[in-house]
N, C-alpha and C. Protein backbone atom coordinates (compact mmCIF):
# COMPACT_ATOMS: atom_id res chain seq x y z
N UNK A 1 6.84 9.45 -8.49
CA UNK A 1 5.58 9.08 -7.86
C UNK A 1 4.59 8.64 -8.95
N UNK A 2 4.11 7.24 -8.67
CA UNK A 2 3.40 6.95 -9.61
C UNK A 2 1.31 7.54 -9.43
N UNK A 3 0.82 7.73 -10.17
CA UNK A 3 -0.91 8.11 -9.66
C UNK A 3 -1.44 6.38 -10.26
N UNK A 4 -1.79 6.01 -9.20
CA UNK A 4 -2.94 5.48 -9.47
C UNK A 4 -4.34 5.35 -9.29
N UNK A 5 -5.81 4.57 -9.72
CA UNK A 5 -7.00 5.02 -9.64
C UNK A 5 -7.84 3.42 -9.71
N UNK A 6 -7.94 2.97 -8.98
CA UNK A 6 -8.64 1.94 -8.29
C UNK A 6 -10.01 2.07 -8.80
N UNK A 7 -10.50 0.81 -9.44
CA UNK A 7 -11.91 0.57 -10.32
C UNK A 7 -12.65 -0.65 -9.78
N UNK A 8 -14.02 -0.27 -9.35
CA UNK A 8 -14.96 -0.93 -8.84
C UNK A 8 -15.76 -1.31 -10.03
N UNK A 9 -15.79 -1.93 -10.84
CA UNK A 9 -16.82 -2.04 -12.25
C UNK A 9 -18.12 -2.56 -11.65
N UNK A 10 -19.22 -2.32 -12.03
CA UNK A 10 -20.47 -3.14 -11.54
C UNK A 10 -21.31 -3.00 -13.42
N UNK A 11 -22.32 -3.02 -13.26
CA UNK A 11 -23.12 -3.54 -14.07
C UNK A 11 -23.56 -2.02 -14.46
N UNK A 12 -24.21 -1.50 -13.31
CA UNK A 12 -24.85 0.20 -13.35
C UNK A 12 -23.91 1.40 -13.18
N UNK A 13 -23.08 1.19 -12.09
CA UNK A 13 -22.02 2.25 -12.55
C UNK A 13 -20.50 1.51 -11.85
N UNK A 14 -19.59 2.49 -11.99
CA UNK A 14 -17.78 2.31 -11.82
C UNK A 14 -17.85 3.04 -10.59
N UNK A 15 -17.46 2.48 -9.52
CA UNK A 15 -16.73 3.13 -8.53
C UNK A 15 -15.38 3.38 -8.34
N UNK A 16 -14.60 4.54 -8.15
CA UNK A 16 -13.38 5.11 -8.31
C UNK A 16 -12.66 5.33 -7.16
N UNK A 17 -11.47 5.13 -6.85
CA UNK A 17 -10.99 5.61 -5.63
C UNK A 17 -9.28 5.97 -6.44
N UNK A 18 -8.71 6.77 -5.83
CA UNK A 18 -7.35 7.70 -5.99
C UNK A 18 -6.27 7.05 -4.95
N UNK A 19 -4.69 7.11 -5.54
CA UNK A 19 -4.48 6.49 -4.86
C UNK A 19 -2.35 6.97 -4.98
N UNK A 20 -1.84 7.01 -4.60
CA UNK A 20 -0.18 7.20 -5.26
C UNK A 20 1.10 6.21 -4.22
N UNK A 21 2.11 5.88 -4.75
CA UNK A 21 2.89 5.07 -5.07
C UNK A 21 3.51 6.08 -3.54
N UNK A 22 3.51 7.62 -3.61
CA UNK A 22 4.23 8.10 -2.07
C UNK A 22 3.49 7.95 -0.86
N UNK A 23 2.05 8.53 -1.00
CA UNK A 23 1.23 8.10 0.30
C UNK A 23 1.20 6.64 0.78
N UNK A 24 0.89 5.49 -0.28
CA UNK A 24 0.26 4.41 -0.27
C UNK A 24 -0.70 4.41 0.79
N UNK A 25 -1.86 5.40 0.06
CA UNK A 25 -3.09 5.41 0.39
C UNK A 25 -3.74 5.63 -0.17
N UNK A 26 -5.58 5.05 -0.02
CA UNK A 26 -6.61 5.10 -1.24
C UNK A 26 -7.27 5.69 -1.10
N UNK A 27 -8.06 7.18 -1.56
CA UNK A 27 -9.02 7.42 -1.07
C UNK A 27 -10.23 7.23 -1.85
N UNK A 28 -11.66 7.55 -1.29
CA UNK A 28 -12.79 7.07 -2.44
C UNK A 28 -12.70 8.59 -3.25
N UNK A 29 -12.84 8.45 -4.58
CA UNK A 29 -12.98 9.46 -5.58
C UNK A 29 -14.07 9.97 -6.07
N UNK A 30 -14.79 8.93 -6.89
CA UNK A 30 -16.28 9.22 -7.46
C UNK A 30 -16.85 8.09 -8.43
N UNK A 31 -18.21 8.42 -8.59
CA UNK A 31 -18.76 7.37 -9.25
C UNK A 31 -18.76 8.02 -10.80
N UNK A 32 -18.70 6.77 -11.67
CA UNK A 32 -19.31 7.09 -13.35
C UNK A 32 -20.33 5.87 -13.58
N UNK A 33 -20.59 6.41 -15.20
CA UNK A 33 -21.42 5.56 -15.71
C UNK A 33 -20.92 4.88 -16.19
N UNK A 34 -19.93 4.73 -17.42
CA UNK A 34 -19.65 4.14 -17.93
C UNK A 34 -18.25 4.13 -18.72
N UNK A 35 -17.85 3.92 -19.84
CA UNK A 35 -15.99 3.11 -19.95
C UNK A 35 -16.33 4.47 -20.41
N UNK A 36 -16.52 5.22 -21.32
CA UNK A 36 -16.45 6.57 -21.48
C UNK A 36 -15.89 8.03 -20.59
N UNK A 37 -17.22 7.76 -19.40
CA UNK A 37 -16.60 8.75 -18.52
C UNK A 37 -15.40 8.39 -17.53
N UNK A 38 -15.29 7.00 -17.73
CA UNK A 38 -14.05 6.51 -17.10
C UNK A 38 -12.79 6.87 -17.72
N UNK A 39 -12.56 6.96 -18.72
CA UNK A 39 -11.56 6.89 -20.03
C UNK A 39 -11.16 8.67 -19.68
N UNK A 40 -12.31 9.61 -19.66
CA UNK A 40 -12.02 10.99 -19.41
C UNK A 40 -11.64 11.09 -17.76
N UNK A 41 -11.98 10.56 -17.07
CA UNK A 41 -11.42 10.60 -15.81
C UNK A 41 -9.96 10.08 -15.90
N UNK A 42 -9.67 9.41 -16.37
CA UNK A 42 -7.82 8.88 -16.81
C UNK A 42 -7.31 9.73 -17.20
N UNK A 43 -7.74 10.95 -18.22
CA UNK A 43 -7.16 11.57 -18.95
C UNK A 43 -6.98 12.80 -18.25
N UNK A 44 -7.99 13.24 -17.44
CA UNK A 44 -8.36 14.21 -16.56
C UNK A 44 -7.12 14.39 -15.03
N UNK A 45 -7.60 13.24 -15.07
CA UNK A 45 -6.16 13.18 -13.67
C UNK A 45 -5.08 12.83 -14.13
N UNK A 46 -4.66 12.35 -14.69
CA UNK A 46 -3.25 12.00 -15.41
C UNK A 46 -2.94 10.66 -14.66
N UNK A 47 -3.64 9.59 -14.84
CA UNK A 47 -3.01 8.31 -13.60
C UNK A 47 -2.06 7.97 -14.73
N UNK A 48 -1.42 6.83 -14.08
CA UNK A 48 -0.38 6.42 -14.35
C UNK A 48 -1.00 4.51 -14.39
N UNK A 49 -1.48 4.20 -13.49
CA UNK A 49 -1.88 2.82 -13.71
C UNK A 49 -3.39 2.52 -13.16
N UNK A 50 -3.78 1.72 -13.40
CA UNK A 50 -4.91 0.89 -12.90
C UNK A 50 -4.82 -0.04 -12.01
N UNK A 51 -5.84 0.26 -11.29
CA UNK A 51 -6.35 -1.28 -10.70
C UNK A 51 -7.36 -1.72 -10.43
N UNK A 52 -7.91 -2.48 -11.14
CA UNK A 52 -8.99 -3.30 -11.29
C UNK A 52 -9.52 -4.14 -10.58
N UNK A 53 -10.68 -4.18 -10.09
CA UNK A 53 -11.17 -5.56 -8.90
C UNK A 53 -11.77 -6.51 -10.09
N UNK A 54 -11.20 -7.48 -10.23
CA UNK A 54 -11.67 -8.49 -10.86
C UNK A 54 -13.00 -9.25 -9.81
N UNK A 55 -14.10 -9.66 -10.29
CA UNK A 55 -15.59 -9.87 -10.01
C UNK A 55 -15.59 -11.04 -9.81
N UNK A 56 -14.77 -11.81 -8.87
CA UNK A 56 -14.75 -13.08 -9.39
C UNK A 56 -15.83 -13.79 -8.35
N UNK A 57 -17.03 -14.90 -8.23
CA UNK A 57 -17.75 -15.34 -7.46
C UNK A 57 -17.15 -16.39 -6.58
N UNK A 58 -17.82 -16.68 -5.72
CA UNK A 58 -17.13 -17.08 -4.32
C UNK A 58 -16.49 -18.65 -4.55
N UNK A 59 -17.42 -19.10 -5.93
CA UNK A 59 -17.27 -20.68 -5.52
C UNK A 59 -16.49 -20.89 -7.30
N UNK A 60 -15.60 -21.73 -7.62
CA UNK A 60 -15.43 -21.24 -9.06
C UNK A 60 -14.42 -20.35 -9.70
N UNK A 61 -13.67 -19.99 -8.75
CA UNK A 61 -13.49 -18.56 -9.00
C UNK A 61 -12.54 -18.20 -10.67
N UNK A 62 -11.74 -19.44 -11.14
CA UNK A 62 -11.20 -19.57 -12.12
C UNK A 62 -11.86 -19.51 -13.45
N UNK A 63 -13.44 -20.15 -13.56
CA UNK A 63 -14.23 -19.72 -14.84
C UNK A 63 -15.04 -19.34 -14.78
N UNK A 64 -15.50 -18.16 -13.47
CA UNK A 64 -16.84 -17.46 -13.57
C UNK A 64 -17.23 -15.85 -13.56
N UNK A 65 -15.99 -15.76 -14.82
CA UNK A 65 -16.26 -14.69 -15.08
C UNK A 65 -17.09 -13.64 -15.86
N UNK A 66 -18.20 -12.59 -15.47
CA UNK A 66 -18.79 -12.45 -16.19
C UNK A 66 -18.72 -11.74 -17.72
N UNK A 67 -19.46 -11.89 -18.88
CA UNK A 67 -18.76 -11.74 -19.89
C UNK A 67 -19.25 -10.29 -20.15
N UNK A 68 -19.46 -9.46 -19.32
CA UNK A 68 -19.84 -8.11 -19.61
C UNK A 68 -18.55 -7.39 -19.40
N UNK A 69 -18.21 -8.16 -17.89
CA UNK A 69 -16.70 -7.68 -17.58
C UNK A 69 -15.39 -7.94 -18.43
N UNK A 70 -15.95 -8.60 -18.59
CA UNK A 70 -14.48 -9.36 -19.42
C UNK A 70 -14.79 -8.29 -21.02
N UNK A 71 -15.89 -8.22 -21.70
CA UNK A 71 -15.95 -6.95 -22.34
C UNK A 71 -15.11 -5.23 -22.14
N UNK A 72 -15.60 -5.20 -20.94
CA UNK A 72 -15.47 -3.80 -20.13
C UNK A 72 -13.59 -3.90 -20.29
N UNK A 73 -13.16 -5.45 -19.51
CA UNK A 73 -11.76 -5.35 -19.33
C UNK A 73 -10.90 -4.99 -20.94
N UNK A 74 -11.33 -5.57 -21.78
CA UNK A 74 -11.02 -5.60 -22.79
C UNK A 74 -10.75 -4.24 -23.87
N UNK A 75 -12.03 -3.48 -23.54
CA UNK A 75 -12.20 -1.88 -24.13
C UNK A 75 -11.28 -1.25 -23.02
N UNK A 76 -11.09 -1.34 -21.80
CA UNK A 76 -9.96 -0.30 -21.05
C UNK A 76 -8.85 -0.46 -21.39
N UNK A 77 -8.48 -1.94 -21.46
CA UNK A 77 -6.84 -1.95 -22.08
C UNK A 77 -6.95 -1.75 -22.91
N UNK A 78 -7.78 -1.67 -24.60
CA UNK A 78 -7.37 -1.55 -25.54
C UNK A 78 -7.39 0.06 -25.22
N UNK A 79 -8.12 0.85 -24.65
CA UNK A 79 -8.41 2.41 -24.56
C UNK A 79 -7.78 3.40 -24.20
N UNK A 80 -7.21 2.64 -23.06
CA UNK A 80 -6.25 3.00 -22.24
C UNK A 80 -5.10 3.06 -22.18
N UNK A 81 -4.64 2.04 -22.57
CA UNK A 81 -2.84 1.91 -22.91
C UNK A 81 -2.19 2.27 -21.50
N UNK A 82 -3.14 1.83 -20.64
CA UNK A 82 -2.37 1.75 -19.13
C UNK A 82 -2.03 0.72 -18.70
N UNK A 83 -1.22 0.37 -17.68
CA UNK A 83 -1.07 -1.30 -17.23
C UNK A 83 -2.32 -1.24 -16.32
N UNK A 84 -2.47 -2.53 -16.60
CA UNK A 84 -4.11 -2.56 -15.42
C UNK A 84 -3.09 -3.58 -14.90
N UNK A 85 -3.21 -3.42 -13.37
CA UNK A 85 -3.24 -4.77 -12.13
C UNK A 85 -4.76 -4.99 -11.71
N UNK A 86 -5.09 -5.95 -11.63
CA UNK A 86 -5.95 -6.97 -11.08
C UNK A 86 -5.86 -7.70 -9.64
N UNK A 87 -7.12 -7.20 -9.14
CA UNK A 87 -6.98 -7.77 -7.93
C UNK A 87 -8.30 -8.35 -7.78
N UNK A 88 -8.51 -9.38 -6.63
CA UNK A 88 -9.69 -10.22 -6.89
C UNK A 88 -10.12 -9.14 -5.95
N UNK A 89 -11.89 -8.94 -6.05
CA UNK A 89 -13.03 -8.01 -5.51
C UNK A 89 -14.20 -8.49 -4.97
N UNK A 90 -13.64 -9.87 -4.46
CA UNK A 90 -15.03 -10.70 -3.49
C UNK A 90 -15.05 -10.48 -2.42
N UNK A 91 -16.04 -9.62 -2.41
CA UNK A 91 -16.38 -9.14 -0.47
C UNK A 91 -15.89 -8.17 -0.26
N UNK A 92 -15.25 -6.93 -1.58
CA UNK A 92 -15.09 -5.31 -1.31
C UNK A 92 -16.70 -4.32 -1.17
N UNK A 93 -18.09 -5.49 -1.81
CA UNK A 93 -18.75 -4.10 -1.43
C UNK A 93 -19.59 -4.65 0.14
N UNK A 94 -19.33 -6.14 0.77
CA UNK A 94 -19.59 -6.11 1.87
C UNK A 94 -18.60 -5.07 2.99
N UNK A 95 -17.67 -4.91 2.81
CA UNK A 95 -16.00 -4.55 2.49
C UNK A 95 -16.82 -2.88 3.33
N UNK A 96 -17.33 -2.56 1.91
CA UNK A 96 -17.68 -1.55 1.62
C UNK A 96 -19.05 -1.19 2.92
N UNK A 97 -19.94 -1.57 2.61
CA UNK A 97 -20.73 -1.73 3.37
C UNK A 97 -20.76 -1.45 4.90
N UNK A 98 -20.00 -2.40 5.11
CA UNK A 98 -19.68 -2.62 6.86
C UNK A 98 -18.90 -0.93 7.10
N UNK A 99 -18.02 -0.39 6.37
CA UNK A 99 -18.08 1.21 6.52
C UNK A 99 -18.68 1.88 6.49
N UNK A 100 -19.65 1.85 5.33
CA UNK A 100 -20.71 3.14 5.50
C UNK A 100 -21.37 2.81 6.54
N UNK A 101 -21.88 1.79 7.24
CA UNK A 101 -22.25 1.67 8.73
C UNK A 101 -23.76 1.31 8.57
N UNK A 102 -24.69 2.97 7.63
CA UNK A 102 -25.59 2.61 6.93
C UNK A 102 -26.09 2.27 5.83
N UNK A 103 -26.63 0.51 5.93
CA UNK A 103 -27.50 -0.03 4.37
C UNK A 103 -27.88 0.87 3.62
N UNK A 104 -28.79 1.70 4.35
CA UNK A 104 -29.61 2.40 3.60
C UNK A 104 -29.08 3.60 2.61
N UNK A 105 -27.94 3.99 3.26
CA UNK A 105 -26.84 4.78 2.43
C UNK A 105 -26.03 4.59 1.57
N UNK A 106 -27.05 4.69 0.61
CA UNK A 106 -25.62 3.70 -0.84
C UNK A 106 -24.45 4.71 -1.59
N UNK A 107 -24.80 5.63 -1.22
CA UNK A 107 -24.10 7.22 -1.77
C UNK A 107 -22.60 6.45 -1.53
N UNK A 108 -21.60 6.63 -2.24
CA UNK A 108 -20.36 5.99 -1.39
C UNK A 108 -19.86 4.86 -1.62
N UNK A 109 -20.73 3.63 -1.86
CA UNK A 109 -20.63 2.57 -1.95
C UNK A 109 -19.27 1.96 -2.67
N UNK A 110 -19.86 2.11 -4.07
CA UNK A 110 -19.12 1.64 -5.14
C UNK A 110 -17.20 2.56 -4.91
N UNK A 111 -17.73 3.85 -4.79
CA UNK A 111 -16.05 4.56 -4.52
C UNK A 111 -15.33 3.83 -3.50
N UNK A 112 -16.29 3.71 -2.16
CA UNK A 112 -15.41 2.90 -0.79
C UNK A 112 -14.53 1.28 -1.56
N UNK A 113 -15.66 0.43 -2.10
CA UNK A 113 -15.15 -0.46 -2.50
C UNK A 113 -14.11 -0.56 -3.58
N UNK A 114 -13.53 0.85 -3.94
CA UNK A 114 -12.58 0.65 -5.31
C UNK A 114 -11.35 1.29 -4.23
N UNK A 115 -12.01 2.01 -3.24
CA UNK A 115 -10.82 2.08 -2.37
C UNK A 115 -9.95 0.87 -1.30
N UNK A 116 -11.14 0.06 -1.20
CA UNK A 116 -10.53 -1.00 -0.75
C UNK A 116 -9.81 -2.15 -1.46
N UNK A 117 -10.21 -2.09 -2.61
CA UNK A 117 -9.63 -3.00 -3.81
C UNK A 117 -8.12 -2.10 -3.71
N UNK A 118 -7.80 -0.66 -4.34
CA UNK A 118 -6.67 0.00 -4.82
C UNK A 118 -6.01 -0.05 -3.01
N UNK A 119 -6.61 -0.16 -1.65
CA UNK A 119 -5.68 -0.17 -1.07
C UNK A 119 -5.11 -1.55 -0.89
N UNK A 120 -5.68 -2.37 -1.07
CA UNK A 120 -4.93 -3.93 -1.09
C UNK A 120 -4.06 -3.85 -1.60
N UNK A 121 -3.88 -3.65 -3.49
CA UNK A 121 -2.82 -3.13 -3.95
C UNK A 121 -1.91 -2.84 -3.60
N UNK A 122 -1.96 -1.18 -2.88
CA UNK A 122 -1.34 -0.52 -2.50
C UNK A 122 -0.04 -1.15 -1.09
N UNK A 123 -1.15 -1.97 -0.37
CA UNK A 123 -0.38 -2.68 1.19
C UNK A 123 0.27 -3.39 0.39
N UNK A 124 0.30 -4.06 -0.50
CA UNK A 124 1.19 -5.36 -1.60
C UNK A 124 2.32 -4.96 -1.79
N UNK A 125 2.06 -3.31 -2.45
CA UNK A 125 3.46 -2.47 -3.09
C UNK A 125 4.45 -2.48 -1.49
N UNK A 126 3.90 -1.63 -0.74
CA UNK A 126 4.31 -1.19 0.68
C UNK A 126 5.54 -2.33 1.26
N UNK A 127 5.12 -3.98 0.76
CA UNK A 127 5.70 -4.56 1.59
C UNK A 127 6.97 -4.68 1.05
């Protein structure tokens, strides 16, 4: 059984969701700040792989990537020494959103949307 841990990157914090190769299911996990407390959350749970929502914008999608991310991507693989999969993440925190039901409730957010990124994944493996 493989663990994996589904990553929402944003600008302000990482949304996390949990996820394994027997259930193939995602659940939301928790939020961090930054590649740091992310790096101890890897180490903490023992995953096995990544998966990453790549940020890509709606129109463009081949060179508009932002270069904070592409930073961020860069320090996890070198940090990590995990395989990251990549999945595109346009319209996981509307995604996201339309679950929590309420706007006004952002508590959740970022985790729902790394769960919906790691379960895409996950339905991919399944088939």
């Amino acid at each position: 059984m493989l663990k994996y841990l589904g990553i929402d990157w944003g600008e302000k914090r990482i949304g996390l969701a949990s996820g394994d190769s027997e259930t193939c299911l995602a659940l939301p996990f928790k939020t961090v700040a930054n590649l740091t407390d992310l790096l101890r959350v890897i180490d903490e749970e023992d995953v096995d792989e990544l998966v990453l929502g790549v940020p890509f914008k709606m129109s463009r999608p081949e060179d508009s990537l932002n270069s904070d991310f592409s930073y961020f991507y860069e320090q996890l693989a070198s940090k990590s020494h995990l395989l990251i999969h990549q999945m595109d993440e346009r319209l996981s925190s509307l995604g996201a959103d339309a679950l929590i039901g309420n706007k006004k409730t952002k508590a959740g957010r970022d985790e729902i949307a790394a769960a919906l990124i790691l379960q895409t994944y996950l339905d991919r493996l399944a088939r």
